[in-house]
C-alpha atoms as a PDB file:
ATOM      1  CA  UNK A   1     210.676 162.339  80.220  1.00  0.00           C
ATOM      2  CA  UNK A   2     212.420 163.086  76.532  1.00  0.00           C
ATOM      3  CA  UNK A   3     210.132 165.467  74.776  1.00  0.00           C
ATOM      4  CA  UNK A   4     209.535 165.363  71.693  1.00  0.00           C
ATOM      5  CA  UNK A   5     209.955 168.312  68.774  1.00  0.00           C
ATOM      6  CA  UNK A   6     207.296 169.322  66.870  1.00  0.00           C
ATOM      7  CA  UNK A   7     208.404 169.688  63.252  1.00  0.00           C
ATOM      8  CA  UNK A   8     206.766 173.162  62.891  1.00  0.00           C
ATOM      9  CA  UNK A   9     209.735 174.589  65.369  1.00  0.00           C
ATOM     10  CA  UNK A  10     212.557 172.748  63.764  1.00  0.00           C
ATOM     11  CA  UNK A  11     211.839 174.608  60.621  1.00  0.00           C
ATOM     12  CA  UNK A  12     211.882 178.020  61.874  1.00  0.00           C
ATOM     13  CA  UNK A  13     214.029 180.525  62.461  1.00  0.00           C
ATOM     14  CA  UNK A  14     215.367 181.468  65.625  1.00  0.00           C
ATOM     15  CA  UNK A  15     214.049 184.937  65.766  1.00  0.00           C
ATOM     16  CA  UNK A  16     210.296 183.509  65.228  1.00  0.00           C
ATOM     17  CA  UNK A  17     210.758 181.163  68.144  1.00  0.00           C
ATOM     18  CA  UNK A  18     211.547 183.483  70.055  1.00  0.00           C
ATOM     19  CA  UNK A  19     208.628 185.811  69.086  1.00  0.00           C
ATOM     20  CA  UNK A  20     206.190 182.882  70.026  1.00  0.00           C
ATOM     21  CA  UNK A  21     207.819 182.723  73.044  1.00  0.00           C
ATOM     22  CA  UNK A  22     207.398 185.902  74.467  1.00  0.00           C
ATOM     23  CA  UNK A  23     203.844 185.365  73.233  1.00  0.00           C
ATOM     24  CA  UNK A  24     203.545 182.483  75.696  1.00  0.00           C
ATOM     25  CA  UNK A  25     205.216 184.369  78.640  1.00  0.00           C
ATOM     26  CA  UNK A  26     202.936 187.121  78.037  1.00  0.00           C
ATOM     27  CA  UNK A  27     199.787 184.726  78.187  1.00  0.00           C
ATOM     28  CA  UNK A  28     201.190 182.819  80.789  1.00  0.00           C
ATOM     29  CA  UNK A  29     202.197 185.936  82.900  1.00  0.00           C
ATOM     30  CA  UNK A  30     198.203 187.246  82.587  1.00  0.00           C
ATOM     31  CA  UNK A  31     196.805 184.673  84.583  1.00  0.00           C
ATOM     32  CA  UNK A  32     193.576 184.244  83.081  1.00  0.00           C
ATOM     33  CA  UNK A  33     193.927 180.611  81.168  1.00  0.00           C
ATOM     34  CA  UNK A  34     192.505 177.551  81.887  1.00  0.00           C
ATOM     35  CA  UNK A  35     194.699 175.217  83.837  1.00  0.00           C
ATOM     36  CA  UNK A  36     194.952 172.816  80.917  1.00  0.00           C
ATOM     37  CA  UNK A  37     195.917 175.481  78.297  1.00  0.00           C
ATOM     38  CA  UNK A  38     198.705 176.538  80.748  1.00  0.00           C
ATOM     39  CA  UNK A  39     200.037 173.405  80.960  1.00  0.00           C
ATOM     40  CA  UNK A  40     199.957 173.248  76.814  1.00  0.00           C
ATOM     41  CA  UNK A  41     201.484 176.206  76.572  1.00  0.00           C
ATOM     42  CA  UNK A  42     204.146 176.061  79.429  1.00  0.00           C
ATOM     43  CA  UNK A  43     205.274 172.628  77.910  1.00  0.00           C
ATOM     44  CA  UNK A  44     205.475 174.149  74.217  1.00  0.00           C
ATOM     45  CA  UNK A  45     207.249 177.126  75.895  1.00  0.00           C
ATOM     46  CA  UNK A  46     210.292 175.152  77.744  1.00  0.00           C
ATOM     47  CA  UNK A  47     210.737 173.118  73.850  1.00  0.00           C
ATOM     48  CA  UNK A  48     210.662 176.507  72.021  1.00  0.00           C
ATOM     49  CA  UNK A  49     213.333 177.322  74.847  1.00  0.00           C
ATOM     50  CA  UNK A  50     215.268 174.202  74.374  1.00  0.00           C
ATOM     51  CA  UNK A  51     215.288 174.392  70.459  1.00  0.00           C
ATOM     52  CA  UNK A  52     216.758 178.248  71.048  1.00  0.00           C
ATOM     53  CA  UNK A  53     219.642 177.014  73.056  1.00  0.00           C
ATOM     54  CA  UNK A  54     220.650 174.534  71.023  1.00  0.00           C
ATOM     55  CA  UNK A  55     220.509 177.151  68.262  1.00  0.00           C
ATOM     56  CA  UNK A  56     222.709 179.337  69.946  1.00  0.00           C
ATOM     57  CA  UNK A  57     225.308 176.730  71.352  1.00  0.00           C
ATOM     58  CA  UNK A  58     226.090 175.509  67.030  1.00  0.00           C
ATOM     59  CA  UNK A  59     226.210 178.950  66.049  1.00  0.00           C
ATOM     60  CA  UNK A  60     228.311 180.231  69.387  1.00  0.00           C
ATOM     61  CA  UNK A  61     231.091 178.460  67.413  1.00  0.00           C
ATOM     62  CA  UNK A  62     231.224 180.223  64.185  1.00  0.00           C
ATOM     63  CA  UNK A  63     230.814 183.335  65.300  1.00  0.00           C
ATOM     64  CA  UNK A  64     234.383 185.284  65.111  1.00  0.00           C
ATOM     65  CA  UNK A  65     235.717 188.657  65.888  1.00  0.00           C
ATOM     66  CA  UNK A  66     237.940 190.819  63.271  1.00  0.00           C
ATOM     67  CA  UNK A  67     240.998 192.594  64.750  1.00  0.00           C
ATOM     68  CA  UNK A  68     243.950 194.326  63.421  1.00  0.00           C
ATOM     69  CA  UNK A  69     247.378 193.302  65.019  1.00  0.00           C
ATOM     70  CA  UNK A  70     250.542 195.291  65.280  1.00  0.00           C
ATOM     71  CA  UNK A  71     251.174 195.023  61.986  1.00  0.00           C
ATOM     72  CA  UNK A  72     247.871 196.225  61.423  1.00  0.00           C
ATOM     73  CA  UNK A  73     246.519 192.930  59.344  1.00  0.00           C
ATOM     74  CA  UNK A  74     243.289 192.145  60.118  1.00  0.00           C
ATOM     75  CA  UNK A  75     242.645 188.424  61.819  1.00  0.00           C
ATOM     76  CA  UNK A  76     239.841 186.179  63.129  1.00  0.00           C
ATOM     77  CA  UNK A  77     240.127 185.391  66.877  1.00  0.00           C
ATOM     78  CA  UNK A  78     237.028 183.464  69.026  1.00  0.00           C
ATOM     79  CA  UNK A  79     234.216 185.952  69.562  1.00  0.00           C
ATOM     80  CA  UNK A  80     234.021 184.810  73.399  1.00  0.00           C
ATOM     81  CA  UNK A  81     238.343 185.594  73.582  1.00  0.00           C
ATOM     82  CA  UNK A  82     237.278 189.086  72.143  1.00  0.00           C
ATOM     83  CA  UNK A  83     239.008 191.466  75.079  1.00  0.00           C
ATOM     84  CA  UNK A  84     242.315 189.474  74.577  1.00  0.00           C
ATOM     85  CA  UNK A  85     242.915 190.615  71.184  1.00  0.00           C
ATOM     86  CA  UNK A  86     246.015 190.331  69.193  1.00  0.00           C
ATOM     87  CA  UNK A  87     247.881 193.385  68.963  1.00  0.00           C
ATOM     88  CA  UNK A  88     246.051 195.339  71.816  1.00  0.00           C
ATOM     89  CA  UNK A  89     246.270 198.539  72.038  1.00  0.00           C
ATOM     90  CA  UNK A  90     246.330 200.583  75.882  1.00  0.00           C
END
């Protein structure tokens, strides 16, 4: 089953999703909620999750890591290639 989005978490920034998210772990973790609001809650959690991942995965992309070579010029290389830099130095 697809769910569906709620435009009030497309619109946000990542670092308030993830706020409200801990905020539903927390309630969630306490134990004392209704079933129902559980359920309401753990289903709002795993979209807030899902909207966060996709989040990361565009931006994963443009993120970039500055190194000097041997010449000493400074250049972009992948952030997640950042230990095989150009120009390493032992």
């Amino acid at each position: 089953m697809k769910q569906e989005i709620p435009e009030d978490i497309t619109k946000r920034p990542f670092e308030e999703l993830v706020s409200e998210l801990e905020t539903i772990l927390k309630k969630l973790e306490s134990g004392n909620l209704p079933l129902q609001e559980s359920i309401e809650l753990y289903e709002r959690g795993t979209i807030l999750l899902k909207v966060c991942y996709q989040m990361l995965g565009e931006l994963e992309g443009k993120v970039v890591k500055l190194v000097r070579d041997a010449e000493g010029v400074l250049r972009e290389i992948p952030f997640e290639t950042g230990e095989e830099e150009i120009g390493r130095r032992s």
